[in-house]
C-alpha atoms as a PDB file:
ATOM      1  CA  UNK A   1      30.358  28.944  59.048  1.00  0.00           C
ATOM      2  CA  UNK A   2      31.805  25.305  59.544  1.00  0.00           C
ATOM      3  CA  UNK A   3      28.452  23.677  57.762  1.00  0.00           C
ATOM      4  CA  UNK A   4      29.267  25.510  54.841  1.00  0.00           C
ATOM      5  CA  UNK A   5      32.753  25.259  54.006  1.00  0.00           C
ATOM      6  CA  UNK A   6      32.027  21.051  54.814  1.00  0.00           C
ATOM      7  CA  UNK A   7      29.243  21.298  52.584  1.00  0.00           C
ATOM      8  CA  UNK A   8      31.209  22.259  49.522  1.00  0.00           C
ATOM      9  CA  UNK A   9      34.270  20.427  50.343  1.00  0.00           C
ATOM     10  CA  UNK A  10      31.355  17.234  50.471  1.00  0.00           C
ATOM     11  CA  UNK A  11      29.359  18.606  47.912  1.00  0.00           C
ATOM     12  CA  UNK A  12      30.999  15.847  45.027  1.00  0.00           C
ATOM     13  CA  UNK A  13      30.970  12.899  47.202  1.00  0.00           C
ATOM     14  CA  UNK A  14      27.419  12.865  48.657  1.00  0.00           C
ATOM     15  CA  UNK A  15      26.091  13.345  44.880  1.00  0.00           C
ATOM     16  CA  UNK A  16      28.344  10.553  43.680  1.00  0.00           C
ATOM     17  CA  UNK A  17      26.652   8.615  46.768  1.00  0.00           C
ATOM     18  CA  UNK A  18      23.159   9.204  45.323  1.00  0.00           C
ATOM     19  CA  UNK A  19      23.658   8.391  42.305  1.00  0.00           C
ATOM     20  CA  UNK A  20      25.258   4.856  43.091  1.00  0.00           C
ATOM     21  CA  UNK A  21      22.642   4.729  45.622  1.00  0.00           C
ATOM     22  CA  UNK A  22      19.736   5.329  42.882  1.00  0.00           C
ATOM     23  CA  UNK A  23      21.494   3.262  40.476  1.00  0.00           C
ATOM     24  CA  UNK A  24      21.936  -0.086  42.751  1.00  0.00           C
ATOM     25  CA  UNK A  25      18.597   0.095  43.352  1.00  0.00           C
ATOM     26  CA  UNK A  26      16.867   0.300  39.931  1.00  0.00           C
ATOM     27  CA  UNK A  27      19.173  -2.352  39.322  1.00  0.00           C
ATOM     28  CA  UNK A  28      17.559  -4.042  41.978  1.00  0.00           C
ATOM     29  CA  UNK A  29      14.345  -3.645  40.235  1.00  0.00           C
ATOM     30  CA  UNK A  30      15.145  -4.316  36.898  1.00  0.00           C
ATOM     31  CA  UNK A  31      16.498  -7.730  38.256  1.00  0.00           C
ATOM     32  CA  UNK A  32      13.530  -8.650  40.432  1.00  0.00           C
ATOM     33  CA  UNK A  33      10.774  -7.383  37.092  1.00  0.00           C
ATOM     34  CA  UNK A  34      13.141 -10.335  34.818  1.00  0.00           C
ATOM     35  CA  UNK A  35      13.189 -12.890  37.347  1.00  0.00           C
ATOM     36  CA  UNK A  36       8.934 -12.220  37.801  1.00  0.00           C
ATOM     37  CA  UNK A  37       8.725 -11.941  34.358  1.00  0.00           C
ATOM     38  CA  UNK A  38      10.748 -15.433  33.528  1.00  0.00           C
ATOM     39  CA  UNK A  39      12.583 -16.375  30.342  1.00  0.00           C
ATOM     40  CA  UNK A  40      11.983 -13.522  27.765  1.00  0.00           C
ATOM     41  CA  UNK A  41      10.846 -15.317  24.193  1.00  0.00           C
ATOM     42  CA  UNK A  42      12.514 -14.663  20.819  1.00  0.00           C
ATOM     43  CA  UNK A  43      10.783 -13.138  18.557  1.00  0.00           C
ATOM     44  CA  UNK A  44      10.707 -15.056  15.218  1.00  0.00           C
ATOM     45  CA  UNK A  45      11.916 -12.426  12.584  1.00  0.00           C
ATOM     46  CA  UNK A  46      10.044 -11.688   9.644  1.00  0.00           C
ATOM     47  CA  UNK A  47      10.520 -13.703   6.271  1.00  0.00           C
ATOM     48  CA  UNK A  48      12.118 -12.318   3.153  1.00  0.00           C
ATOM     49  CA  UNK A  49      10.878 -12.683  -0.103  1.00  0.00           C
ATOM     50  CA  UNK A  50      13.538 -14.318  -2.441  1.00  0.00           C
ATOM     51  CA  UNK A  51      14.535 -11.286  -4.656  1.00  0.00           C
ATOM     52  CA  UNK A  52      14.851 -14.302  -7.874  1.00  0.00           C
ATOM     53  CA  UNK A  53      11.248 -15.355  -7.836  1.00  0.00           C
ATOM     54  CA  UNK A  54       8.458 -12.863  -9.384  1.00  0.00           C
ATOM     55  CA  UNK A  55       5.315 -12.021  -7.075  1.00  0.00           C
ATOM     56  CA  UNK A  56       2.410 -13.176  -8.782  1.00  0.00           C
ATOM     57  CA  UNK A  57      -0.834 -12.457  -8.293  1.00  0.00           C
ATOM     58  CA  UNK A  58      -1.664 -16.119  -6.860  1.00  0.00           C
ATOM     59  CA  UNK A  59       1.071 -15.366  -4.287  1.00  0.00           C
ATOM     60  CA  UNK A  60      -0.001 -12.354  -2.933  1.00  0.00           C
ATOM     61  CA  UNK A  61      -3.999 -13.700  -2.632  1.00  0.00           C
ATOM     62  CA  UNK A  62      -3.911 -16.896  -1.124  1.00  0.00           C
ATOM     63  CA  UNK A  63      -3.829 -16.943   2.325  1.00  0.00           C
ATOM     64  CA  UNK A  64      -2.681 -20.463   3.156  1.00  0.00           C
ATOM     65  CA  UNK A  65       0.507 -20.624   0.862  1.00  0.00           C
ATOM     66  CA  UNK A  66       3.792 -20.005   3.048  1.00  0.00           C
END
């Protein structure tokens, strides 16, 4: 009867155990996938159309105008 009554009196510490356990190492992982991976790039964001100008149809048609 000893096992059990240390089980539950344990019960909250081995769990919180695990869990830093399982946490420190998908940290672990996380850190060595970056570091494979190298510097992460910035995505440009997307242009806005300025709300003063109309869209024409010339704008919206020709491909090499920026």
């Amino acid at each position: 009867m000893g096992i059990h009554y240390d089980y539950k009196s344990t019960k909250g510490n081995k769990l919180m155990e695990k869990q830093a356990k399982r946490e420190k190492k998908l940290a672990e992982k996380k850190a060595k996938r970056l570091a494979k991976e190298g510097p992460k790039e910035v995505e440009a964001t997307p242009k806005t159309l300025d709300t003063s100008k109309p869209i024409t149809l010339d704008f919206l048609t020709n491909p090499d105008k920026e």
